[in-house]
Each structure stands twice: as C-alpha cells, then as structure tokens.
Protein backbone atom coordinates (compact mmCIF):
# COMPACT_ATOMS: atom_id res chain seq x y z
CA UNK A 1 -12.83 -70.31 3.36
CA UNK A 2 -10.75 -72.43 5.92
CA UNK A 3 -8.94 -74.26 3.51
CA UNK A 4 -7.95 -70.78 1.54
CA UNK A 5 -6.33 -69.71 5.26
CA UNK A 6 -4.67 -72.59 5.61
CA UNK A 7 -2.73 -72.67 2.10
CA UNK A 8 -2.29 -68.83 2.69
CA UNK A 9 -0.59 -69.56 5.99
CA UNK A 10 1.23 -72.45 4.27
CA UNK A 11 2.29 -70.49 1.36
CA UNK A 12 3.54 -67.54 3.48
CA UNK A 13 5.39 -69.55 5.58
CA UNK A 14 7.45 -71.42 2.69
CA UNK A 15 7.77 -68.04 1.06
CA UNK A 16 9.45 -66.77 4.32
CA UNK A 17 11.72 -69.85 5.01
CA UNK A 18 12.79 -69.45 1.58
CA UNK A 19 13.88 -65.99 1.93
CA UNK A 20 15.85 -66.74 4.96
CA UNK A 21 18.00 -69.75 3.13
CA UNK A 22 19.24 -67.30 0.21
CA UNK A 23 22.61 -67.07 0.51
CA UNK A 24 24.55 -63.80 1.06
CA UNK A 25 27.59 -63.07 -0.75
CA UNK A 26 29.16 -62.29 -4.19
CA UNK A 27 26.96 -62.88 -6.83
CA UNK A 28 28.23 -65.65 -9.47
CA UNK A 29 29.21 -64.28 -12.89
CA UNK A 30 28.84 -65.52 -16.16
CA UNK A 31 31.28 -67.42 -18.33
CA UNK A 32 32.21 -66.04 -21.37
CA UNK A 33 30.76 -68.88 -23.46
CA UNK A 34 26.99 -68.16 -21.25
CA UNK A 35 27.50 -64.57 -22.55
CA UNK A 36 27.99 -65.12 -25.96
CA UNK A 37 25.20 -67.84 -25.70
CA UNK A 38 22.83 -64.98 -24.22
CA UNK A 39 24.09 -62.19 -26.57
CA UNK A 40 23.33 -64.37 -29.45
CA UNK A 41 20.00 -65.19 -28.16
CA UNK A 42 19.11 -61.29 -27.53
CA UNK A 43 20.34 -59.56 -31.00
CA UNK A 44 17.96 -62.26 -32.28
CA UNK A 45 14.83 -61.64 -30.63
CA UNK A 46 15.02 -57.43 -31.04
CA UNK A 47 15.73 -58.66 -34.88
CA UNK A 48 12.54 -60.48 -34.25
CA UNK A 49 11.28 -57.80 -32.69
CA UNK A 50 12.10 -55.16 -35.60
CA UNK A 51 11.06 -56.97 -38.17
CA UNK A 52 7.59 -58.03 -37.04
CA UNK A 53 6.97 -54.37 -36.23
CA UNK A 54 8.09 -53.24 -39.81
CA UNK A 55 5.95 -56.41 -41.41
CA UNK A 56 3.25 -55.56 -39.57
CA UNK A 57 2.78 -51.97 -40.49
CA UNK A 58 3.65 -52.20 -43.82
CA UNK A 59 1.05 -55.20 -44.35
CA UNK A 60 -1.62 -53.27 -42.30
CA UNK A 61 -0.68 -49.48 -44.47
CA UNK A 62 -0.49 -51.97 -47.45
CA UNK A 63 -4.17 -52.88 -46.94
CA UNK A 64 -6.16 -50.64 -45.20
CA UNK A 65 -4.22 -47.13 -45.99
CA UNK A 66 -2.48 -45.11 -48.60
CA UNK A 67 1.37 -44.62 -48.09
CA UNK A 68 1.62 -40.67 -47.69
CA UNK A 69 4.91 -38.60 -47.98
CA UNK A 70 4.89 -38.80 -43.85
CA UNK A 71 4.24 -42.54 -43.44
CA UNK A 72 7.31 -43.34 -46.01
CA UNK A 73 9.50 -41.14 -44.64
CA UNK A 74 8.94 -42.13 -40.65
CA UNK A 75 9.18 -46.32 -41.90
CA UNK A 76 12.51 -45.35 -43.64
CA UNK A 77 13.52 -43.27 -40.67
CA UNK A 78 12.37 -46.49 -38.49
CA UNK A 79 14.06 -48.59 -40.65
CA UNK A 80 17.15 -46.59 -40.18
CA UNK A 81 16.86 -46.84 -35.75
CA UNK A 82 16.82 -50.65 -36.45
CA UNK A 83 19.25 -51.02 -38.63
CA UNK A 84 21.79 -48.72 -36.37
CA UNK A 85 20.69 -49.96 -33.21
CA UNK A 86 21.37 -53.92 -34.35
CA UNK A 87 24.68 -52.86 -35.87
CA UNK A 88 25.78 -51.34 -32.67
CA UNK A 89 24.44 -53.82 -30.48
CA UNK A 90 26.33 -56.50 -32.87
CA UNK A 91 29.59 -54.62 -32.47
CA UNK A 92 29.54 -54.48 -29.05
CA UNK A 93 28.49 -57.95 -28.90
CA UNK A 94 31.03 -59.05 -31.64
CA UNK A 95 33.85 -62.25 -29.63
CA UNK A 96 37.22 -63.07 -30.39
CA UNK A 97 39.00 -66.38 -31.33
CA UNK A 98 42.21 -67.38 -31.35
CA UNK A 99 43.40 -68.99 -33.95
CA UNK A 100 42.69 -72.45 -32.65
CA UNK A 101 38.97 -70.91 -32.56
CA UNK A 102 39.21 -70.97 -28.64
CA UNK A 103 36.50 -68.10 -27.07
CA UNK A 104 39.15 -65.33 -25.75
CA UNK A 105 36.84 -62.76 -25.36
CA UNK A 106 32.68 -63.04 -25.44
CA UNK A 107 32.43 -59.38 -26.12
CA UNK A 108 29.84 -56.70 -23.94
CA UNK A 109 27.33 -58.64 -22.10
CA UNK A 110 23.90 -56.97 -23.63
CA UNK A 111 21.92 -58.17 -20.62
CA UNK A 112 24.12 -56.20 -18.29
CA UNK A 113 22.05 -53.75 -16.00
CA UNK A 114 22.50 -50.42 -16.39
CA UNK A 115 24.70 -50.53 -19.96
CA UNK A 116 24.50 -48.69 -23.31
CA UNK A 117 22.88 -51.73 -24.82
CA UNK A 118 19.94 -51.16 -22.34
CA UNK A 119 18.96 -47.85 -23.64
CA UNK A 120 20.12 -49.27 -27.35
CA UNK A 121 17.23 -51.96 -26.43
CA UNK A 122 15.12 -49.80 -25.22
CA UNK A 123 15.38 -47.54 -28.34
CA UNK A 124 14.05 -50.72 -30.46
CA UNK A 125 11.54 -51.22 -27.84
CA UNK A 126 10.08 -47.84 -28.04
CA UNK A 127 10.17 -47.88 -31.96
CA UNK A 128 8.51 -50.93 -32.15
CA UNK A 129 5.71 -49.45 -29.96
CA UNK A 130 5.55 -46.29 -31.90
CA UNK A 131 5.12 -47.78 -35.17
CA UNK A 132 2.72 -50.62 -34.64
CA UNK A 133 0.73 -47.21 -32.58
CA UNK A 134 1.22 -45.45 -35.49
CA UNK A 135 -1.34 -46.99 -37.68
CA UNK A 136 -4.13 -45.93 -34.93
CA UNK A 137 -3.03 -42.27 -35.20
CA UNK A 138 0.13 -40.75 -36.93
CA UNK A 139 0.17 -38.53 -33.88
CA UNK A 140 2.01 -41.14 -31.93
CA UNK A 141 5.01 -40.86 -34.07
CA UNK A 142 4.95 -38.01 -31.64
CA UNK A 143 6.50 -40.46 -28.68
CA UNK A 144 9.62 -40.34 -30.64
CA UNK A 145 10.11 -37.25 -29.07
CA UNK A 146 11.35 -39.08 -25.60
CA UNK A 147 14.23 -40.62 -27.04
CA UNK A 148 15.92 -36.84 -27.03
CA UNK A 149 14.44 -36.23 -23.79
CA UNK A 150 15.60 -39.32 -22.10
CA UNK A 151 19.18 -38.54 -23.57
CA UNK A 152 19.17 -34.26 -22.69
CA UNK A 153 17.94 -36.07 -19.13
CA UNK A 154 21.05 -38.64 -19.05
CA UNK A 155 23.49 -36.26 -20.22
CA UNK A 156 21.90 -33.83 -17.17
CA UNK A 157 21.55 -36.50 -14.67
CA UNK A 158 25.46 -38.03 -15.30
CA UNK A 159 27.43 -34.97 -16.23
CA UNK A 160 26.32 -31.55 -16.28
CA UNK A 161 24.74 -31.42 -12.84
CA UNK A 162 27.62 -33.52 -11.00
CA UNK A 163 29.91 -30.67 -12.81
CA UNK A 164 28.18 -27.82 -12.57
CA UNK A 165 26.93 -28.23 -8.63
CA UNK A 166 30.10 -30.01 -7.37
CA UNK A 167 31.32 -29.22 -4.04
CA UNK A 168 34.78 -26.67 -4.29
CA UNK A 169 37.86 -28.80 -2.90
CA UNK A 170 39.39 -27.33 -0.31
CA UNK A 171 43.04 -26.89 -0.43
CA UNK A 172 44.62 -28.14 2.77
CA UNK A 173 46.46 -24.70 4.69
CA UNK A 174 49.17 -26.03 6.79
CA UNK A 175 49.10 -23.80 9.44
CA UNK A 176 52.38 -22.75 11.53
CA UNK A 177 51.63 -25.29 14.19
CA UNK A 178 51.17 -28.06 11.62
CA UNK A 179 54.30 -27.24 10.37
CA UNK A 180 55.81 -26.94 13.30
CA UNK A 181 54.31 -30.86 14.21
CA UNK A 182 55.28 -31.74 10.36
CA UNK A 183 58.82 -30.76 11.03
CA UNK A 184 59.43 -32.68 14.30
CA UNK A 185 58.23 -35.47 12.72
CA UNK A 186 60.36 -35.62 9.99
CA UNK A 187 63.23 -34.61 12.17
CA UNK A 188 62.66 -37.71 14.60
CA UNK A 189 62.51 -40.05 11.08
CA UNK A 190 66.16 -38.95 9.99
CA UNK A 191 67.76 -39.15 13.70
C-alpha cells in the first residue's frame, strides 16, 4: 500500500512538471511531403476498412444466410457509400508535380480537424459499423438514418440558424451634431 502512494505521488508529480514545460506558441505545421505521406497512409486504411466490412458480410450472408432482395440491395447501396466516399476523399487528396516531378502542392490534408474529409471518414466509419451490425439484425440498417440527420443538423447548425436569427445591422444616423463635428473636421484637414 505504501509503495502504491509513493509511485502515485511520483507519477503525479512528473505528470505535473511535464505539463508546465509544454511550450506555448504556434503550433508547427506539416510539410507538404508529411501530408501526402499521411494522406496516403489514411485513404489506405478506410480502403482497408471498406473492404474487410464488405468481405466480412458477404462471407458470413454467404454461409450462414440467404441473400434476400433487402440484403442485395443495402450491400450494393454500401458498396456505392464506399466507392463515393474513397473517390472523393482521393480527389481531395489528389498532389501536383511539376514537371521535374517536384511536390508543388500535397493536396487537402484528410487528418485536418474539423474538414469535409472528417465527416467523409466518418460516413465509412458508420457504414462499416452498420453492415458488419447488420448480420445480427437487418434492423440496424436502420442507423443509416443519422447520416441525413447529422447533415439536416450541419446545414442547421452552420447556415440556417446564423441566417435566420442574425442580429439586424444598424445603420449608423449621423445626427446634426455629428455632422456638425464631421464638418469641422474636415474643414481643419483642407486649411
């Protein structure tokens, strides 16, 4: 029991020191080579991620179910998400070269925080997660249903409500005293 304090004491207090050294300041961007790197690195794991999700519930249907009107057309439908989603995600990913094959542009950094390609990966995410749930019940292709959601949400959130509830600008009145001051002022420029 004594020796737990002690390395909780001793942990705390490195975990506080630490905190105290981080610097303050800008934070360091990426190169442009780092974000290709990364960007390469991500559209291949959601392809990973896609196509495990698709292999795995079309071995599982294969063998334990029947392939019903509903369960083909929700795969294709699936099929179709992934297939958009990567094709986007690619695009916005896709870097230029110039001729001597120098990196002159790394394209949209799909790690960025708070981007399109965050709710793009999130779309892949959430139809990964529906399908493989899908072969429990065929009532969680139901969860598709949040993808609409999120967006009417968004859409809300960013730029109905900022519209619709913005505060009226008011138009400055000069009154005659302000004009009065106005045309001193301008009186005492031009002498």
């Amino acid at each position: 029991m004594l020796s737990f304090s002690c390395r909780a004491k001793a942990t705390l207090s490195t975990g506080s020191a630490s905190k105290m050294s981080t610097k303050k300041g800008k934070v360091m961007t990426k190169g442009a080579k780092q974000i290709k790197e990364e960007n390469v690195s991500t559209l291949s794991f959601y392809v990973y991620m896609a196509l495990g999700a698709m292999g795995i519930h079309f071995a599982v249907t294969m063998l334990l179910f029947e392939f019903t009107v509903l369960t083909i057309s929700l795969t294709v439908f699936s099929a179709i998400v992934y297939i958009g989603s990567y094709q986007f995600m690619s695009y916005m990913a896709r870097a230029t070269y110039s001729e001597s094959g120098q990196l002159l542009d790394s394209g949209v950094d799909l790690n960025m925080e708070g981007g399109i390609a965050e709710h793009v990966k999130d779309l892949i995410i959430l139809t990964s997660g529906v399908q493989i749930l899908s072969l429990i019940s065929n009532y969680f292709w139901l969860l598709w249903l949040l993808v609409p959601l999120r967006g009417c949400w968004m859409l809300w959130k960013q730029i109905l409500a900022p519209w619709f509830f913005a505060q009226p600008q008011e138009q400055a009145e000069m009154t005659e005293k302000k004009m009065r001051k106005l045309e001193r002022k301008m009186a005492k420029r031009h002498q």
